[in-house]
PDB file of N, CA and C in Angstrom:
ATOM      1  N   UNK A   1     -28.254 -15.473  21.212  1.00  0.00           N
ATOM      2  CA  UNK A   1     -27.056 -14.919  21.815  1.00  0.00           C
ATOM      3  C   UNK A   1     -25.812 -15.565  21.225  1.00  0.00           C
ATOM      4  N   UNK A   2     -25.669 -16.770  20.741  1.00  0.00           N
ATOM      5  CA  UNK A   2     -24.639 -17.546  20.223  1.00  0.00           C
ATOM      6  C   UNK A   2     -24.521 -17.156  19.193  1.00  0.00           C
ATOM      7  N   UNK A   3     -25.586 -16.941  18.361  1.00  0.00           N
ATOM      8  CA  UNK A   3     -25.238 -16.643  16.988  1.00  0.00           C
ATOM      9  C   UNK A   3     -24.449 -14.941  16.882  1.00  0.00           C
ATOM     10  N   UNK A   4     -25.668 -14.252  17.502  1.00  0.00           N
ATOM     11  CA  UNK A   4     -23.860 -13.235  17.970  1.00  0.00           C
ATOM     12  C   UNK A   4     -22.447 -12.716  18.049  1.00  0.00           C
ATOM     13  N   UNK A   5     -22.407 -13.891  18.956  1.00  0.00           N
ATOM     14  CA  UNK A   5     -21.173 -14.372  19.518  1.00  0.00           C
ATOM     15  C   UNK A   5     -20.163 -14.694  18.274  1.00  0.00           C
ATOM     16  N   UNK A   6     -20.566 -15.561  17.487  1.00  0.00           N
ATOM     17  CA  UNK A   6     -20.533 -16.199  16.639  1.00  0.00           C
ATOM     18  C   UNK A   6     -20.111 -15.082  15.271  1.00  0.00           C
ATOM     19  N   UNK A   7     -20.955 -14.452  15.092  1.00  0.00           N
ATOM     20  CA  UNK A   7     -20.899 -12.899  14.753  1.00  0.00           C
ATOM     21  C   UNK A   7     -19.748 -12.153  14.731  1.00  0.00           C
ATOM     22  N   UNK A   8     -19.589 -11.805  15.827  1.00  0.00           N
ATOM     23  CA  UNK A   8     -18.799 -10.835  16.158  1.00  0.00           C
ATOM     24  C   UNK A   8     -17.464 -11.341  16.365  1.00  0.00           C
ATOM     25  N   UNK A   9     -17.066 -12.637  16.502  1.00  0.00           N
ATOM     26  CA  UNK A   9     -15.790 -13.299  16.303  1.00  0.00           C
ATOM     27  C   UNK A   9     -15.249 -13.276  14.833  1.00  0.00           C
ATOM     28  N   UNK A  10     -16.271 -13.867  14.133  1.00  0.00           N
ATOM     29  CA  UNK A  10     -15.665 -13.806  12.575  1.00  0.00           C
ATOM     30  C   UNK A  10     -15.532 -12.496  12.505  1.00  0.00           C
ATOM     31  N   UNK A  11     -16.467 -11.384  12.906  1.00  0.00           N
ATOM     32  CA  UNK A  11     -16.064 -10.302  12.541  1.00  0.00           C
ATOM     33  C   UNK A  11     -14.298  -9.333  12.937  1.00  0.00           C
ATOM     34  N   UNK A  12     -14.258  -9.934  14.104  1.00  0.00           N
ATOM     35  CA  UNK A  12     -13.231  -9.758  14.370  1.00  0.00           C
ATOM     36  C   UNK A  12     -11.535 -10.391  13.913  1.00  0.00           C
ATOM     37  N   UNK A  13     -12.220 -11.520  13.584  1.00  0.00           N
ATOM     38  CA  UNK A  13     -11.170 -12.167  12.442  1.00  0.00           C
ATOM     39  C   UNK A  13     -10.848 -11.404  11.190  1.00  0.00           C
ATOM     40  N   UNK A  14     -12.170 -11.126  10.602  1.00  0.00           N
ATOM     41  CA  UNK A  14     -11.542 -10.825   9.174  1.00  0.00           C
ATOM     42  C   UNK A  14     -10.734  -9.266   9.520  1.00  0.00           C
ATOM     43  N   UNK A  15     -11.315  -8.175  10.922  1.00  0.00           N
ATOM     44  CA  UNK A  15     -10.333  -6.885  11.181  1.00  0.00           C
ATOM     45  C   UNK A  15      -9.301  -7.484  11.513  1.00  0.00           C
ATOM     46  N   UNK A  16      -8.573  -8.626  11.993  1.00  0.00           N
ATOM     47  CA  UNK A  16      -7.676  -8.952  12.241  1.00  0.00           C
ATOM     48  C   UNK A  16      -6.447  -9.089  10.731  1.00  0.00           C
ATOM     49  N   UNK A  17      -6.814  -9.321  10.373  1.00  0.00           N
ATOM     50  CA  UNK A  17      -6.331  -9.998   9.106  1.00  0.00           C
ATOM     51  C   UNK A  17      -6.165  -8.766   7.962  1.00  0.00           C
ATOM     52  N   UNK A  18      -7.579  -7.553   8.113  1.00  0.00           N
ATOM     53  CA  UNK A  18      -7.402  -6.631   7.413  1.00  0.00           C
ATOM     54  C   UNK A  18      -6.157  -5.598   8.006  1.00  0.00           C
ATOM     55  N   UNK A  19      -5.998  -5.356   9.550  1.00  0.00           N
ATOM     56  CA  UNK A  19      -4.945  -4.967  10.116  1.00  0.00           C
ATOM     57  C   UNK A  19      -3.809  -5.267   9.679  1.00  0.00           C
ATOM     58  N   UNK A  20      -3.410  -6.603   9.528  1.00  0.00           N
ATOM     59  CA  UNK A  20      -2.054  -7.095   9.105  1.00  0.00           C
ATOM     60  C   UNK A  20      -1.635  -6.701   8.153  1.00  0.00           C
ATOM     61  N   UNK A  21      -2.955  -6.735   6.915  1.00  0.00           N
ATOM     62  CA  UNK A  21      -2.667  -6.634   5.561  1.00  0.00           C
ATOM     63  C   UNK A  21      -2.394  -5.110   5.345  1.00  0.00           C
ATOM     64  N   UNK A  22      -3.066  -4.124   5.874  1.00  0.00           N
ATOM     65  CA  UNK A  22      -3.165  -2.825   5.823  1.00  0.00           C
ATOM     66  C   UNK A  22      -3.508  -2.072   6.659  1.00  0.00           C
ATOM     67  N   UNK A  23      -2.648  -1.388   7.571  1.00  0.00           N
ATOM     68  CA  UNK A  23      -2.687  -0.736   8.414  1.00  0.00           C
ATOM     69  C   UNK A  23      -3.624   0.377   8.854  1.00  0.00           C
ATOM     70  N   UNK A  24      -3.475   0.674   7.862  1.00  0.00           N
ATOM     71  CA  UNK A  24      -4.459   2.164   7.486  1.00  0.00           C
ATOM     72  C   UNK A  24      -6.112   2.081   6.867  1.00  0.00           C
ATOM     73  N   UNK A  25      -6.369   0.784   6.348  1.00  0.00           N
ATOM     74  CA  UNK A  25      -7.574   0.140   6.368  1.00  0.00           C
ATOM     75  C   UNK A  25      -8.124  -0.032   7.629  1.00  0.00           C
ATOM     76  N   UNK A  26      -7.304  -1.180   8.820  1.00  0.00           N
ATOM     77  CA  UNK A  26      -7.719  -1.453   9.719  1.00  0.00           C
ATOM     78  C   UNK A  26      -8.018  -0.176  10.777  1.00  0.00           C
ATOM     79  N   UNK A  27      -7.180   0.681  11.121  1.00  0.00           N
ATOM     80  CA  UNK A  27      -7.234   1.852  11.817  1.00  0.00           C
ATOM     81  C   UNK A  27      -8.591   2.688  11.260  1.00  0.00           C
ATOM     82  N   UNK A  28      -8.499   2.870   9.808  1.00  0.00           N
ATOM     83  CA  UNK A  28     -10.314   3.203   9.300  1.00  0.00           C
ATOM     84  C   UNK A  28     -11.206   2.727   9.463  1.00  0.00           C
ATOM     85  N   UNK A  29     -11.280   1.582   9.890  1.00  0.00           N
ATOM     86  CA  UNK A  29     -12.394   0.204  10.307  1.00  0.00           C
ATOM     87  C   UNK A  29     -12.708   0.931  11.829  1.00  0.00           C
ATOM     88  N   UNK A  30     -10.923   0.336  12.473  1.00  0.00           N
ATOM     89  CA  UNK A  30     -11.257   0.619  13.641  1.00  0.00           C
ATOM     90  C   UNK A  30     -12.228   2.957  14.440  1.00  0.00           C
ATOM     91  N   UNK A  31     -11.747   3.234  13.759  1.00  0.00           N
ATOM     92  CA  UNK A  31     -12.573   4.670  13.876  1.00  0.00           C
ATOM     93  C   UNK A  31     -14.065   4.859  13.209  1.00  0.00           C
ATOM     94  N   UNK A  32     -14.014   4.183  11.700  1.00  0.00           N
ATOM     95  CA  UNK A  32     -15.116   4.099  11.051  1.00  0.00           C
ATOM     96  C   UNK A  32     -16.571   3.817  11.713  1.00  0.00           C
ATOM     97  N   UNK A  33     -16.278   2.654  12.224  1.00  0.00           N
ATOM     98  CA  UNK A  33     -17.334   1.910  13.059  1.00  0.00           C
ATOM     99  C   UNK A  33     -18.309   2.878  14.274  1.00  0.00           C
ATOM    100  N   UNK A  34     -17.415   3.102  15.054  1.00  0.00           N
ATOM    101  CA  UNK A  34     -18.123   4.556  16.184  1.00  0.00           C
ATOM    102  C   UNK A  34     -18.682   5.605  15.709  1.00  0.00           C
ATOM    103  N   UNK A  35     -17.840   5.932  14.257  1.00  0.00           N
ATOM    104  CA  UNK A  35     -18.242   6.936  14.080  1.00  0.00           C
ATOM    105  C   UNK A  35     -19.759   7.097  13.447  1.00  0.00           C
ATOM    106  N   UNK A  36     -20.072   5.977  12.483  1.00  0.00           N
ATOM    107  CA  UNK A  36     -21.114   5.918  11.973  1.00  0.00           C
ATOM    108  C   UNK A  36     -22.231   5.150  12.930  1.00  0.00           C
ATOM    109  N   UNK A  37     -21.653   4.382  14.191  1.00  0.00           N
ATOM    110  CA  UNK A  37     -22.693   4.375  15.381  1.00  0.00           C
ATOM    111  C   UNK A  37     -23.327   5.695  15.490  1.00  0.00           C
ATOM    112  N   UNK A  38     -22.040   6.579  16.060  1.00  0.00           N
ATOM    113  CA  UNK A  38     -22.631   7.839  16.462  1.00  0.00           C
ATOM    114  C   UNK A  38     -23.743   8.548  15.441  1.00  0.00           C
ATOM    115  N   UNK A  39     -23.661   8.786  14.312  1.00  0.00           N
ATOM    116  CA  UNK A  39     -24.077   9.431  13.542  1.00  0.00           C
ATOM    117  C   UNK A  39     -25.543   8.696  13.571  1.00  0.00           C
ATOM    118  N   UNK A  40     -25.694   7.221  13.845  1.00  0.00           N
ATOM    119  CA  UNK A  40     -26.818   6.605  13.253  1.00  0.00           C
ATOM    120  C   UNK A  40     -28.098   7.039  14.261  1.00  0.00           C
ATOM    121  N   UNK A  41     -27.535   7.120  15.334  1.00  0.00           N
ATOM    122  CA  UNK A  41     -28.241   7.537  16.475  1.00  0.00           C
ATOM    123  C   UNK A  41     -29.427   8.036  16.210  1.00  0.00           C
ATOM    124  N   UNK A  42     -29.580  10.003  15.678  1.00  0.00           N
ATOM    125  CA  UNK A  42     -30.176  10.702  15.567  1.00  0.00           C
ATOM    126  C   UNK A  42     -31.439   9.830  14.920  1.00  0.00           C
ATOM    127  N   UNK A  43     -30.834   9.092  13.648  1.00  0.00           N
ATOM    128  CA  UNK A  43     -31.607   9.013  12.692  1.00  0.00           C
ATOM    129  C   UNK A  43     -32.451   7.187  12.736  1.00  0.00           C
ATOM    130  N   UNK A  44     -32.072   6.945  13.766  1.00  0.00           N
ATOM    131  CA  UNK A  44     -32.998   5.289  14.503  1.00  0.00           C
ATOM    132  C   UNK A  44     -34.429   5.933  14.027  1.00  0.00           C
ATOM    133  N   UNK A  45     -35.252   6.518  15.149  1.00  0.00           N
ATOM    134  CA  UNK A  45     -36.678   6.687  14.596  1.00  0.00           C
ATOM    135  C   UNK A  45     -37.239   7.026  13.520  1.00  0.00           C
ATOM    136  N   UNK A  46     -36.192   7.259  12.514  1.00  0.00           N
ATOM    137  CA  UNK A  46     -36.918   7.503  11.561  1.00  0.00           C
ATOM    138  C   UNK A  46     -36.294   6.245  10.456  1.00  0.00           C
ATOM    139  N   UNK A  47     -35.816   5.197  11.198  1.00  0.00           N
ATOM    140  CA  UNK A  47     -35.091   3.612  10.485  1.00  0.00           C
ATOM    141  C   UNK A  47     -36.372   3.184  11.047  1.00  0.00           C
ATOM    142  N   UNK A  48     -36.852   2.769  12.257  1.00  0.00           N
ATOM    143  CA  UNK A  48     -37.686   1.907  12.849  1.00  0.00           C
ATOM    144  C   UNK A  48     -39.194   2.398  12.542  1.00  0.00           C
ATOM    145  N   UNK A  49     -39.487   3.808  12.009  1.00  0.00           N
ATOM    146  CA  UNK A  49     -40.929   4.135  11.728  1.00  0.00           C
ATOM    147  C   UNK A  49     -41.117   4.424  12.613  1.00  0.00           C
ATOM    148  N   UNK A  50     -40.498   4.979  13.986  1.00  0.00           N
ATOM    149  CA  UNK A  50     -41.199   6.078  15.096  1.00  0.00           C
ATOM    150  C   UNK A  50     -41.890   7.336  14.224  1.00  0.00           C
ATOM    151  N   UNK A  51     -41.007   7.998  13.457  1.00  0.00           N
ATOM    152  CA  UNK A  51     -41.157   9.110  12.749  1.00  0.00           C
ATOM    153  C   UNK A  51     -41.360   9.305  11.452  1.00  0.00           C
ATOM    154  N   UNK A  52     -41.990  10.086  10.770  1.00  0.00           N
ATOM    155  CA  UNK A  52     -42.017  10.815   9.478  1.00  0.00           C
ATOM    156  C   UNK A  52     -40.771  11.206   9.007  1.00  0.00           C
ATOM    157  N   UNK A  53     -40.314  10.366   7.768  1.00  0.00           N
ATOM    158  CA  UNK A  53     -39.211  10.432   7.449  1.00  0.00           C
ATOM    159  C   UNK A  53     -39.185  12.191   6.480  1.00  0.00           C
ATOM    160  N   UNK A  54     -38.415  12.968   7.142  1.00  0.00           N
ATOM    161  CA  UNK A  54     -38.031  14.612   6.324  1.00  0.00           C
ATOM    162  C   UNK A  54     -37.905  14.398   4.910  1.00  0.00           C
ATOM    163  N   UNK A  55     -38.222  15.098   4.374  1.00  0.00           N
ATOM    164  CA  UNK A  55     -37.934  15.341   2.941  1.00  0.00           C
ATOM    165  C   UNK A  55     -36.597  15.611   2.460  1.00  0.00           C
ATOM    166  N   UNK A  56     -35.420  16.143   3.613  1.00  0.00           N
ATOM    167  CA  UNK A  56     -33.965  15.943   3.213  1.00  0.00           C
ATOM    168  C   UNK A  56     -33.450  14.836   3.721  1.00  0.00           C
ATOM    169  N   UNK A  57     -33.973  13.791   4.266  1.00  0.00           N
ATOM    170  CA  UNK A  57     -33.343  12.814   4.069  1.00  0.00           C
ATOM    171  C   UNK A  57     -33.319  11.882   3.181  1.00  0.00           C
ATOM    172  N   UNK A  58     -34.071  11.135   2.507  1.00  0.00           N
ATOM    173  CA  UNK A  58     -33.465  10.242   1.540  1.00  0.00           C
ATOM    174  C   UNK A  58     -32.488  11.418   0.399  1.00  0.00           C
ATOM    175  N   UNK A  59     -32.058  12.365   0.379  1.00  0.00           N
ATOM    176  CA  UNK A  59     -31.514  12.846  -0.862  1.00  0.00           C
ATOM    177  C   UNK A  59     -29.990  13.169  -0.279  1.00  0.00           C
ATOM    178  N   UNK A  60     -29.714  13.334   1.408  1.00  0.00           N
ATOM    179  CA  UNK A  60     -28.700  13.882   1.989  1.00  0.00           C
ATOM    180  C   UNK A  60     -27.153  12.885   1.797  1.00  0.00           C
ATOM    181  N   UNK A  61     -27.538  11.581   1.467  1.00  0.00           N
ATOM    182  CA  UNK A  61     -26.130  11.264   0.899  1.00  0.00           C
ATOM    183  C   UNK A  61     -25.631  11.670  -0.515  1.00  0.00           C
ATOM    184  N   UNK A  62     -26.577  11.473  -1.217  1.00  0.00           N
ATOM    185  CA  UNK A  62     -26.149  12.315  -2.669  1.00  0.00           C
ATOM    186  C   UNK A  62     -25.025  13.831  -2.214  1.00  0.00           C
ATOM    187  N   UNK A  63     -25.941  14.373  -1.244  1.00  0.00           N
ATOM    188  CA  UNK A  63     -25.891  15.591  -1.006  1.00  0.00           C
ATOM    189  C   UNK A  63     -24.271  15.740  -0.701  1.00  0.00           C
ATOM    190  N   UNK A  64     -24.181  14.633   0.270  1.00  0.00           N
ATOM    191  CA  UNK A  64     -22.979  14.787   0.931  1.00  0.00           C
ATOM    192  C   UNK A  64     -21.828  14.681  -0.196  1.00  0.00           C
ATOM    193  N   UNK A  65     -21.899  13.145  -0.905  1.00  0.00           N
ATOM    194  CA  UNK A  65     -21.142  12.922  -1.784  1.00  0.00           C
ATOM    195  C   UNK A  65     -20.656  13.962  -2.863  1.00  0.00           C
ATOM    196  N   UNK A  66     -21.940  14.854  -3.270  1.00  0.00           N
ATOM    197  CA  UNK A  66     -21.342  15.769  -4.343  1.00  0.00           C
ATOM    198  C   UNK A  66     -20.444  17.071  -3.272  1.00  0.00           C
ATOM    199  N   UNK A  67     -21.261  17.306  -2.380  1.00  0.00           N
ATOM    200  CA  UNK A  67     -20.319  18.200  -1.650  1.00  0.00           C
ATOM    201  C   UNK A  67     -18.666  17.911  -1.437  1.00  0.00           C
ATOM    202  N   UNK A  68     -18.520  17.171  -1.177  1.00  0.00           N
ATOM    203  CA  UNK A  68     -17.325  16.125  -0.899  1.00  0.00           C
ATOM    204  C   UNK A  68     -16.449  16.536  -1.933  1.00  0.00           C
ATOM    205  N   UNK A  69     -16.905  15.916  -3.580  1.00  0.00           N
ATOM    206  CA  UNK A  69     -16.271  15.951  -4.590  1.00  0.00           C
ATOM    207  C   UNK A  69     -16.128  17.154  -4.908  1.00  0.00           C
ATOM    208  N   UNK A  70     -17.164  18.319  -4.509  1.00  0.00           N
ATOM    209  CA  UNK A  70     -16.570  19.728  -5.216  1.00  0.00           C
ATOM    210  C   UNK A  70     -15.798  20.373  -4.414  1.00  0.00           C
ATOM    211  N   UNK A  71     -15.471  19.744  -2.994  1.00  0.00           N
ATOM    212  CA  UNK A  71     -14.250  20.217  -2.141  1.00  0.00           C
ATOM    213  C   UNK A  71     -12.812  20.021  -2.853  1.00  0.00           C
ATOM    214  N   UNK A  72     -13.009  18.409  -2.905  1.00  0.00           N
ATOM    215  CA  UNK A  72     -11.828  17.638  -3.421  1.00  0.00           C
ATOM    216  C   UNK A  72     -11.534  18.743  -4.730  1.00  0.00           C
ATOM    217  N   UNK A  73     -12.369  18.331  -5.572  1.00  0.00           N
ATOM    218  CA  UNK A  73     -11.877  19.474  -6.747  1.00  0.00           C
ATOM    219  C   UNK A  73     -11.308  20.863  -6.483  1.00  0.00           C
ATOM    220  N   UNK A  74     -11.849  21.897  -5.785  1.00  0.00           N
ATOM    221  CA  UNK A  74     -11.730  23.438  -5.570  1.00  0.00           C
ATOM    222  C   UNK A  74     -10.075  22.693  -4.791  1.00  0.00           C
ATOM    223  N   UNK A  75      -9.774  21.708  -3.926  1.00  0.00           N
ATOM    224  CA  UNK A  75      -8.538  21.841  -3.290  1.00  0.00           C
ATOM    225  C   UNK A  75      -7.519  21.188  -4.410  1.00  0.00           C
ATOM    226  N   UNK A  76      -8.039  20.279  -5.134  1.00  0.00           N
ATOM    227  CA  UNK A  76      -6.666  20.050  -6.172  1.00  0.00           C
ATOM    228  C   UNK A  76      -6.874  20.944  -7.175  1.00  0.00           C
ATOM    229  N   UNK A  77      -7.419  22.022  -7.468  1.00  0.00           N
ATOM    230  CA  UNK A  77      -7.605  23.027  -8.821  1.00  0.00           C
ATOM    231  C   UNK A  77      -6.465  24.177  -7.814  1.00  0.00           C
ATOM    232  N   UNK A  78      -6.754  24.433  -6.527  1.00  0.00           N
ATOM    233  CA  UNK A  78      -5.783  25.199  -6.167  1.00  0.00           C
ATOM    234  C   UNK A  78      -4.581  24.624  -5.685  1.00  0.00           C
ATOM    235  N   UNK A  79      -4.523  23.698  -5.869  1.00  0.00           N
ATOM    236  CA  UNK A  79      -2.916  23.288  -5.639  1.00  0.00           C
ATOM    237  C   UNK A  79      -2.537  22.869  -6.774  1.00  0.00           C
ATOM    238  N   UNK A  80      -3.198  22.614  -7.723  1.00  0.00           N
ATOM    239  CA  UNK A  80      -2.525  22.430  -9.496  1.00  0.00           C
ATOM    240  C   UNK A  80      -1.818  23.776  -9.675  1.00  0.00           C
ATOM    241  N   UNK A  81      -2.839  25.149  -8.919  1.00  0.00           N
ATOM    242  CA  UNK A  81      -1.792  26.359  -9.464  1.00  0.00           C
ATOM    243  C   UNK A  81      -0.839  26.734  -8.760  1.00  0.00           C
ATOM    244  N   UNK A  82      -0.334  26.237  -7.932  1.00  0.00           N
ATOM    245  CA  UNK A  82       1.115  26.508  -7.719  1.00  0.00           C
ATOM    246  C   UNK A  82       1.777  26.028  -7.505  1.00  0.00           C
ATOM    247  N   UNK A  83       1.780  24.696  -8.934  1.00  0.00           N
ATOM    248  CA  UNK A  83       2.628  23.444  -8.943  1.00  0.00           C
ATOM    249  C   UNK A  83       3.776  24.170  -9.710  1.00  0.00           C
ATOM    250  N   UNK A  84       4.905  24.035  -9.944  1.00  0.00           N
ATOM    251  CA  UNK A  84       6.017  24.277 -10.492  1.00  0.00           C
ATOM    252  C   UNK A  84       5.525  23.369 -12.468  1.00  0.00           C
ATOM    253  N   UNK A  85       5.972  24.662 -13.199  1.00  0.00           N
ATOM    254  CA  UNK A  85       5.776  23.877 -14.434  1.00  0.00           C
ATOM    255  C   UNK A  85       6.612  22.654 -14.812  1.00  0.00           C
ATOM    256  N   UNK A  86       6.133  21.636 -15.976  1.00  0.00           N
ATOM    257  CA  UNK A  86       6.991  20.658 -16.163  1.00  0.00           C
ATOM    258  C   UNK A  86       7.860  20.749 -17.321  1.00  0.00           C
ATOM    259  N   UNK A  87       8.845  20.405 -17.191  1.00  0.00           N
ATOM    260  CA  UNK A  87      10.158  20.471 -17.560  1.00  0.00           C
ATOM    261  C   UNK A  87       9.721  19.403 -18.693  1.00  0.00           C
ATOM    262  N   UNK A  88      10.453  20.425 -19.787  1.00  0.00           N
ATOM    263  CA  UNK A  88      10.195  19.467 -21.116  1.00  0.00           C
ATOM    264  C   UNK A  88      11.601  19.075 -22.017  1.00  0.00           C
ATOM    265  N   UNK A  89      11.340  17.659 -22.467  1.00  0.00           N
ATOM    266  CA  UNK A  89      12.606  17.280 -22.810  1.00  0.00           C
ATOM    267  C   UNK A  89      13.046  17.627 -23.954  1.00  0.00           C
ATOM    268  N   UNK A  90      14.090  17.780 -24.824  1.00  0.00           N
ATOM    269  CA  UNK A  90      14.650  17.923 -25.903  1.00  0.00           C
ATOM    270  C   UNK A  90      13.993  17.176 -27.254  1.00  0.00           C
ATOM    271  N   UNK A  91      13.949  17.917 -28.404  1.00  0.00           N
ATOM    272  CA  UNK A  91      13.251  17.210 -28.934  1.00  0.00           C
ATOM    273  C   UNK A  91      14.260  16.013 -29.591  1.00  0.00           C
ATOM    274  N   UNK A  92      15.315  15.987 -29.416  1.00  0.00           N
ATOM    275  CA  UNK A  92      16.063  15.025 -30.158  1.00  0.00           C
ATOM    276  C   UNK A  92      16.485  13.919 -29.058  1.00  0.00           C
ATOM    277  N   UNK A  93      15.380  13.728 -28.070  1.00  0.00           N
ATOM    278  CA  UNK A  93      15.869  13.006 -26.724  1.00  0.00           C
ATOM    279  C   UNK A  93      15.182  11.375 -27.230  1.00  0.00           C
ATOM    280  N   UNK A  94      16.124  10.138 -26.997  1.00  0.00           N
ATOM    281  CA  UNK A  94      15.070   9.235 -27.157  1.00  0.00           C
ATOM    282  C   UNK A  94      14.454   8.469 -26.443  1.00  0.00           C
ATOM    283  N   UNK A  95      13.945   9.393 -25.404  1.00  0.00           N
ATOM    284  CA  UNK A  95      12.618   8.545 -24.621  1.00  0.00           C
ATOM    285  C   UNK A  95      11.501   9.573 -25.541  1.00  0.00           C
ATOM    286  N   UNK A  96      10.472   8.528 -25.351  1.00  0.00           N
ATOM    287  CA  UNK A  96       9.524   9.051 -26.327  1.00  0.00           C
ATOM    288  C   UNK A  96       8.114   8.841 -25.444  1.00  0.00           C
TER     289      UNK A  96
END
């Protein structure tokens, strides 16, 4: 139980410190944490060997990750097209 204790203080030190330093880190910490409690839930019995681990799970973070990235892409490919073109300088200008 001490060691715990013990635990969860340092742990709370170093969010302390990451807060100060970065706001928006710490606030991701602070949401991060529940959220991936929550999520872990479902998937305990099949961490502890209650269950037969599915055949989409070991592959579903890949899964996620590429999904992710071909969002990210399809949303900056459509907002590249209706960026305003860039303005080009003179050729006798001397920044180079």
């Amino acid at each position: 139980m001490l060691g715990w204790l013990i635990v969860l203080a340092i742990l709370a030190l170093l969010w302390a410190g990451l807060w100060r330093i970065s706001t928006f880190l710490g606030f991701g910490i602070l949401l991060g944490l529940p959220v991936a409690w929550l999520l872990s839930r479902p998937l305990a019995p099949y961490l502890t060997g209650m269950e037969h681990v599915p055949v989409w799970l070991p592959p579903l973070p890949f899964a996620i990750v590429a999904l992710a990235l071909l969002v990210l892409g399809a949303l900056s490919w459509f907002r590249a097209s209706s960026a305003p073109e860039p303005t080009q300088q003179p050729e006798d200008s001397e920044q180079h």
